[in-house]
C-alpha atoms as a PDB file:
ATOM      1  CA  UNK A   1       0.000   0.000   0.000  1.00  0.00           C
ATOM      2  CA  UNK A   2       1.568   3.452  -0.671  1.00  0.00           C
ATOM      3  CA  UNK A   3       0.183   6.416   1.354  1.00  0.00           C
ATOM      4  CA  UNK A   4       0.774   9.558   0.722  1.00  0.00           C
ATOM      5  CA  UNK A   5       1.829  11.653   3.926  1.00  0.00           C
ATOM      6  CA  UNK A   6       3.074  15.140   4.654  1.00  0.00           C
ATOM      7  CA  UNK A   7       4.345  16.713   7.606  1.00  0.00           C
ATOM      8  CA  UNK A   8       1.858  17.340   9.847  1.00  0.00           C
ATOM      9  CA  UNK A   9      -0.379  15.088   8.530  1.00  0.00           C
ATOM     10  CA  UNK A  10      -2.009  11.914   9.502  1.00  0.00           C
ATOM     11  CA  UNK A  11      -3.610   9.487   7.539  1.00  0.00           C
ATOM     12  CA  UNK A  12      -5.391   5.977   8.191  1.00  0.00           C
ATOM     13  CA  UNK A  13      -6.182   2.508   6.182  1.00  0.00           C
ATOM     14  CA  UNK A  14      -8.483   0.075   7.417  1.00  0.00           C
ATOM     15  CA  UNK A  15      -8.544  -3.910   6.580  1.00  0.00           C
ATOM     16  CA  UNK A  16      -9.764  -6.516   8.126  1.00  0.00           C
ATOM     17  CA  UNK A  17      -8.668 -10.289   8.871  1.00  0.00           C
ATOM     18  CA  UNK A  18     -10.850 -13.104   8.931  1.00  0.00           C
ATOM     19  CA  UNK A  19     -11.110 -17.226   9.799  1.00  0.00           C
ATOM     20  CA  UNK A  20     -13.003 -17.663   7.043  1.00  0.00           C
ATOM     21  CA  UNK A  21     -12.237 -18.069   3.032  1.00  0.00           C
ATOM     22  CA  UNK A  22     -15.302 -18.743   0.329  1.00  0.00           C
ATOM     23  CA  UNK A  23     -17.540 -19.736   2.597  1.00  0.00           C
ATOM     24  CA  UNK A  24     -14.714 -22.106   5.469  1.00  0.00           C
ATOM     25  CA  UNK A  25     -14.104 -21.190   8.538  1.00  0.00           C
ATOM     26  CA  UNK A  26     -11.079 -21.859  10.157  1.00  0.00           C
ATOM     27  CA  UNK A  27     -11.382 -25.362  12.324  1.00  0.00           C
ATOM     28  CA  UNK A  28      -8.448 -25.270  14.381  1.00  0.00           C
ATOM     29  CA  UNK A  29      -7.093 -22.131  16.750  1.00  0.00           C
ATOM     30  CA  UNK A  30      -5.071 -19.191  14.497  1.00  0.00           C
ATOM     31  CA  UNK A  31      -2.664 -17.586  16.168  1.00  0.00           C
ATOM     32  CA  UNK A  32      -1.122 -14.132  14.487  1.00  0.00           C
ATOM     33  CA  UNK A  33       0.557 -11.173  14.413  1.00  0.00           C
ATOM     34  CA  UNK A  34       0.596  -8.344  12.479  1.00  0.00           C
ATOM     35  CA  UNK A  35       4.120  -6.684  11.115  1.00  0.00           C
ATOM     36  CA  UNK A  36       4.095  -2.507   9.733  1.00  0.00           C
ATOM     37  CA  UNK A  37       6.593  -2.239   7.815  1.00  0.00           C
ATOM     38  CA  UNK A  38       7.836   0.869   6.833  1.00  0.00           C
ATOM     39  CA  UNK A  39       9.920   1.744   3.550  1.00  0.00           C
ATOM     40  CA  UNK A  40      10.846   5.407   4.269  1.00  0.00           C
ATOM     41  CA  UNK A  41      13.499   7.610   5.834  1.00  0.00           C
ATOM     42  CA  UNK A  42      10.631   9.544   6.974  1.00  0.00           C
ATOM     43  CA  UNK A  43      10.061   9.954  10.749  1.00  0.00           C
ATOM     44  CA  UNK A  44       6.687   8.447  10.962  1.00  0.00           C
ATOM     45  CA  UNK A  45       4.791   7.180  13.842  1.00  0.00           C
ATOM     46  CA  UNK A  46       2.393   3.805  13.618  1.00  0.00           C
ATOM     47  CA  UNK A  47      -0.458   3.155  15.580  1.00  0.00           C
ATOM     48  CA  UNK A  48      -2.387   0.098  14.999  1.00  0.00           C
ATOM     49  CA  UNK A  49      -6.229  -0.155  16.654  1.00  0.00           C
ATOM     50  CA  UNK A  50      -8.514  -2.878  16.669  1.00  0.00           C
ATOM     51  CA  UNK A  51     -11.509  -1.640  15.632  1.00  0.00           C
ATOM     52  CA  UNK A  52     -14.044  -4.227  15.683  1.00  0.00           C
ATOM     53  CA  UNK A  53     -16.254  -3.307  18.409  1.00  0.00           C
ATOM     54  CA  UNK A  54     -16.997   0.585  16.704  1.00  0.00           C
ATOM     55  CA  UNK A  55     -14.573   2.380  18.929  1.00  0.00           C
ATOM     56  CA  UNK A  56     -10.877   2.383  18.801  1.00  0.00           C
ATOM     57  CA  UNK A  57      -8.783   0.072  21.108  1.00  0.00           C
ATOM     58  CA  UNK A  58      -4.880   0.548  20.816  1.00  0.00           C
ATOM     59  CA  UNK A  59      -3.107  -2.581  19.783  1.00  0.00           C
ATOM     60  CA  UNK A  60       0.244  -2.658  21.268  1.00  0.00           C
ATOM     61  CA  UNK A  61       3.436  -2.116  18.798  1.00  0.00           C
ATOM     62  CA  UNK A  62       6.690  -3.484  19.194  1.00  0.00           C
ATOM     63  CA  UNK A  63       8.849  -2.425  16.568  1.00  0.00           C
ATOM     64  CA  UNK A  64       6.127  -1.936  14.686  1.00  0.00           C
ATOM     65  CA  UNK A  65       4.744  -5.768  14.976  1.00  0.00           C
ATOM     66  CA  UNK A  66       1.953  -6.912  17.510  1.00  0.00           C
ATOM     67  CA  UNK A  67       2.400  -9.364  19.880  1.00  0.00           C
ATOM     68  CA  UNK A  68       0.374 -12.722  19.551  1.00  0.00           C
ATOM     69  CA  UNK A  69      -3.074 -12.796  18.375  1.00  0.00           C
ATOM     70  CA  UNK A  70      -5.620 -15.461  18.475  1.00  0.00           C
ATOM     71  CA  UNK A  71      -8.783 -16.086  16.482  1.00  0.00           C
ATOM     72  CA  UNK A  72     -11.268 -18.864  17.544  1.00  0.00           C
ATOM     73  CA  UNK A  73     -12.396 -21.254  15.645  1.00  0.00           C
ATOM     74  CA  UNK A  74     -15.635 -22.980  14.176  1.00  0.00           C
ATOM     75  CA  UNK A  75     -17.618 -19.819  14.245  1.00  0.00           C
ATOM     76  CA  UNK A  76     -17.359 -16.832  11.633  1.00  0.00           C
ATOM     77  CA  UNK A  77     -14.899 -14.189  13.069  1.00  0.00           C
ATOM     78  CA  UNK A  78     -13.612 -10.866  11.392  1.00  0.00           C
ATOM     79  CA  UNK A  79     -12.066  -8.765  12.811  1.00  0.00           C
ATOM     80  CA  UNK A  80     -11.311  -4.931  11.213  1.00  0.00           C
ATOM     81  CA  UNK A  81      -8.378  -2.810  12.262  1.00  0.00           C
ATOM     82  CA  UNK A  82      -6.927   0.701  11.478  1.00  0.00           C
ATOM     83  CA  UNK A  83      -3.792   1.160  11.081  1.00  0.00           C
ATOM     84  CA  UNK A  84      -2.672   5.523  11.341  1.00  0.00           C
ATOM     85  CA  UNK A  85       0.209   7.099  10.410  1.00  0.00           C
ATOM     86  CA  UNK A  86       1.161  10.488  11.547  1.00  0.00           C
ATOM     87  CA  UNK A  87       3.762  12.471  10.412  1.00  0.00           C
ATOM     88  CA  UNK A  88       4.934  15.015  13.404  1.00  0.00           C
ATOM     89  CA  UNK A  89       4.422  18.719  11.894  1.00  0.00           C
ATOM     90  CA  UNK A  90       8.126  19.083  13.939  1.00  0.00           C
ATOM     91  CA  UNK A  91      10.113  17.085  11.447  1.00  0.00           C
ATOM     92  CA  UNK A  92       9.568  19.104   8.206  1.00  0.00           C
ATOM     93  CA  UNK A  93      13.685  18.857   7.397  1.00  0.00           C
ATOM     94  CA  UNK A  94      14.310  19.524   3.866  1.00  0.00           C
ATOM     95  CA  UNK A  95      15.373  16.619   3.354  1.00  0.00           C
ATOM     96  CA  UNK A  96      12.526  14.959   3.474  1.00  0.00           C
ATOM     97  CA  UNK A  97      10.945  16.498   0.680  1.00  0.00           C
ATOM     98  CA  UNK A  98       9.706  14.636  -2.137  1.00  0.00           C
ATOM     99  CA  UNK A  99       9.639  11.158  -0.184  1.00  0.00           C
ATOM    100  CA  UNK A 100       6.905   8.746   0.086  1.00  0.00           C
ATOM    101  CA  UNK A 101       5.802   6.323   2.239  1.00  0.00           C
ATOM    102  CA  UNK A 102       5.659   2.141   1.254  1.00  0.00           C
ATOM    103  CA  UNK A 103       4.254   0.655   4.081  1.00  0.00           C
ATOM    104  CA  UNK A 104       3.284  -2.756   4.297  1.00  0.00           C
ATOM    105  CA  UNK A 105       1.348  -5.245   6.602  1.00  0.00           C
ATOM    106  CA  UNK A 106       2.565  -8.321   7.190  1.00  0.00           C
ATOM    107  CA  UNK A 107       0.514 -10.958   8.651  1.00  0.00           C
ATOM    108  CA  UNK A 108       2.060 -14.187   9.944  1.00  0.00           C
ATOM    109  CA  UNK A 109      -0.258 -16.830  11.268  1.00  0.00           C
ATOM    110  CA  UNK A 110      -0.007 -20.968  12.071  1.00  0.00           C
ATOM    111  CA  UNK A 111      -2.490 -22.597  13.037  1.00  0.00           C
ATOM    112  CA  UNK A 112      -2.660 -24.413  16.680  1.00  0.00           C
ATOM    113  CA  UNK A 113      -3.961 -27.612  17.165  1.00  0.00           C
ATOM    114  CA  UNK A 114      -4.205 -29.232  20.883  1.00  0.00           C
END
């Protein structure tokens, strides 16, 4: 995904992740977590929320990747985050001008079976 993000700006993307594909749903445990990666010399801040319920709840980032996340199983589940980017109004250095932001999210999953 490339967002485009000035100083002093912040901008969001939403997604979603689900346990189910074409009509499946997962039958087994998932754990996950969820990697921003950022492709940019820009000084750019992350925030990830889950935002499932309607209302924003803070997912904690370390170096920009969550800790573990589960998903149950044999029941529909999706769940809908937003991910924000904000670019402090502080760092306008010249030599930032011009860039972009790549950022990517990385999900890595495995399934658990007891």
């Amino acid at each position: 995904m490339l967002l485009i993000c000035y100083h002093g700006e912040e901008r969001s993307f939403d997604f979603k992740v689900s346990n189910t594909e074409s009509g499946l749903t997962n039958e087994v445990l998932l754990n996950y977590t969820l990697s921003i990666n950022l492709n940019t010399s820009v000084p750019v801040k992350a925030t990830l929320y889950d935002i499932t319920s309607g209302s924003e709840q803070n997912v904690n980032l370390s170096s920009n990747k969550t800790g573990n996340l589960t998903m149950n199983y044999g029941a529909e589940e999706t769940r809908t985050y937003r991910l924000k980017l904000n670019w402090s109004s502080a760092d306008n250095d010249v030599k930032y001008a011009g860039q972009q932001i790549l950022c990517t999210i990385q999900l890595d999953g495995e399934q658990v079976v007891n």
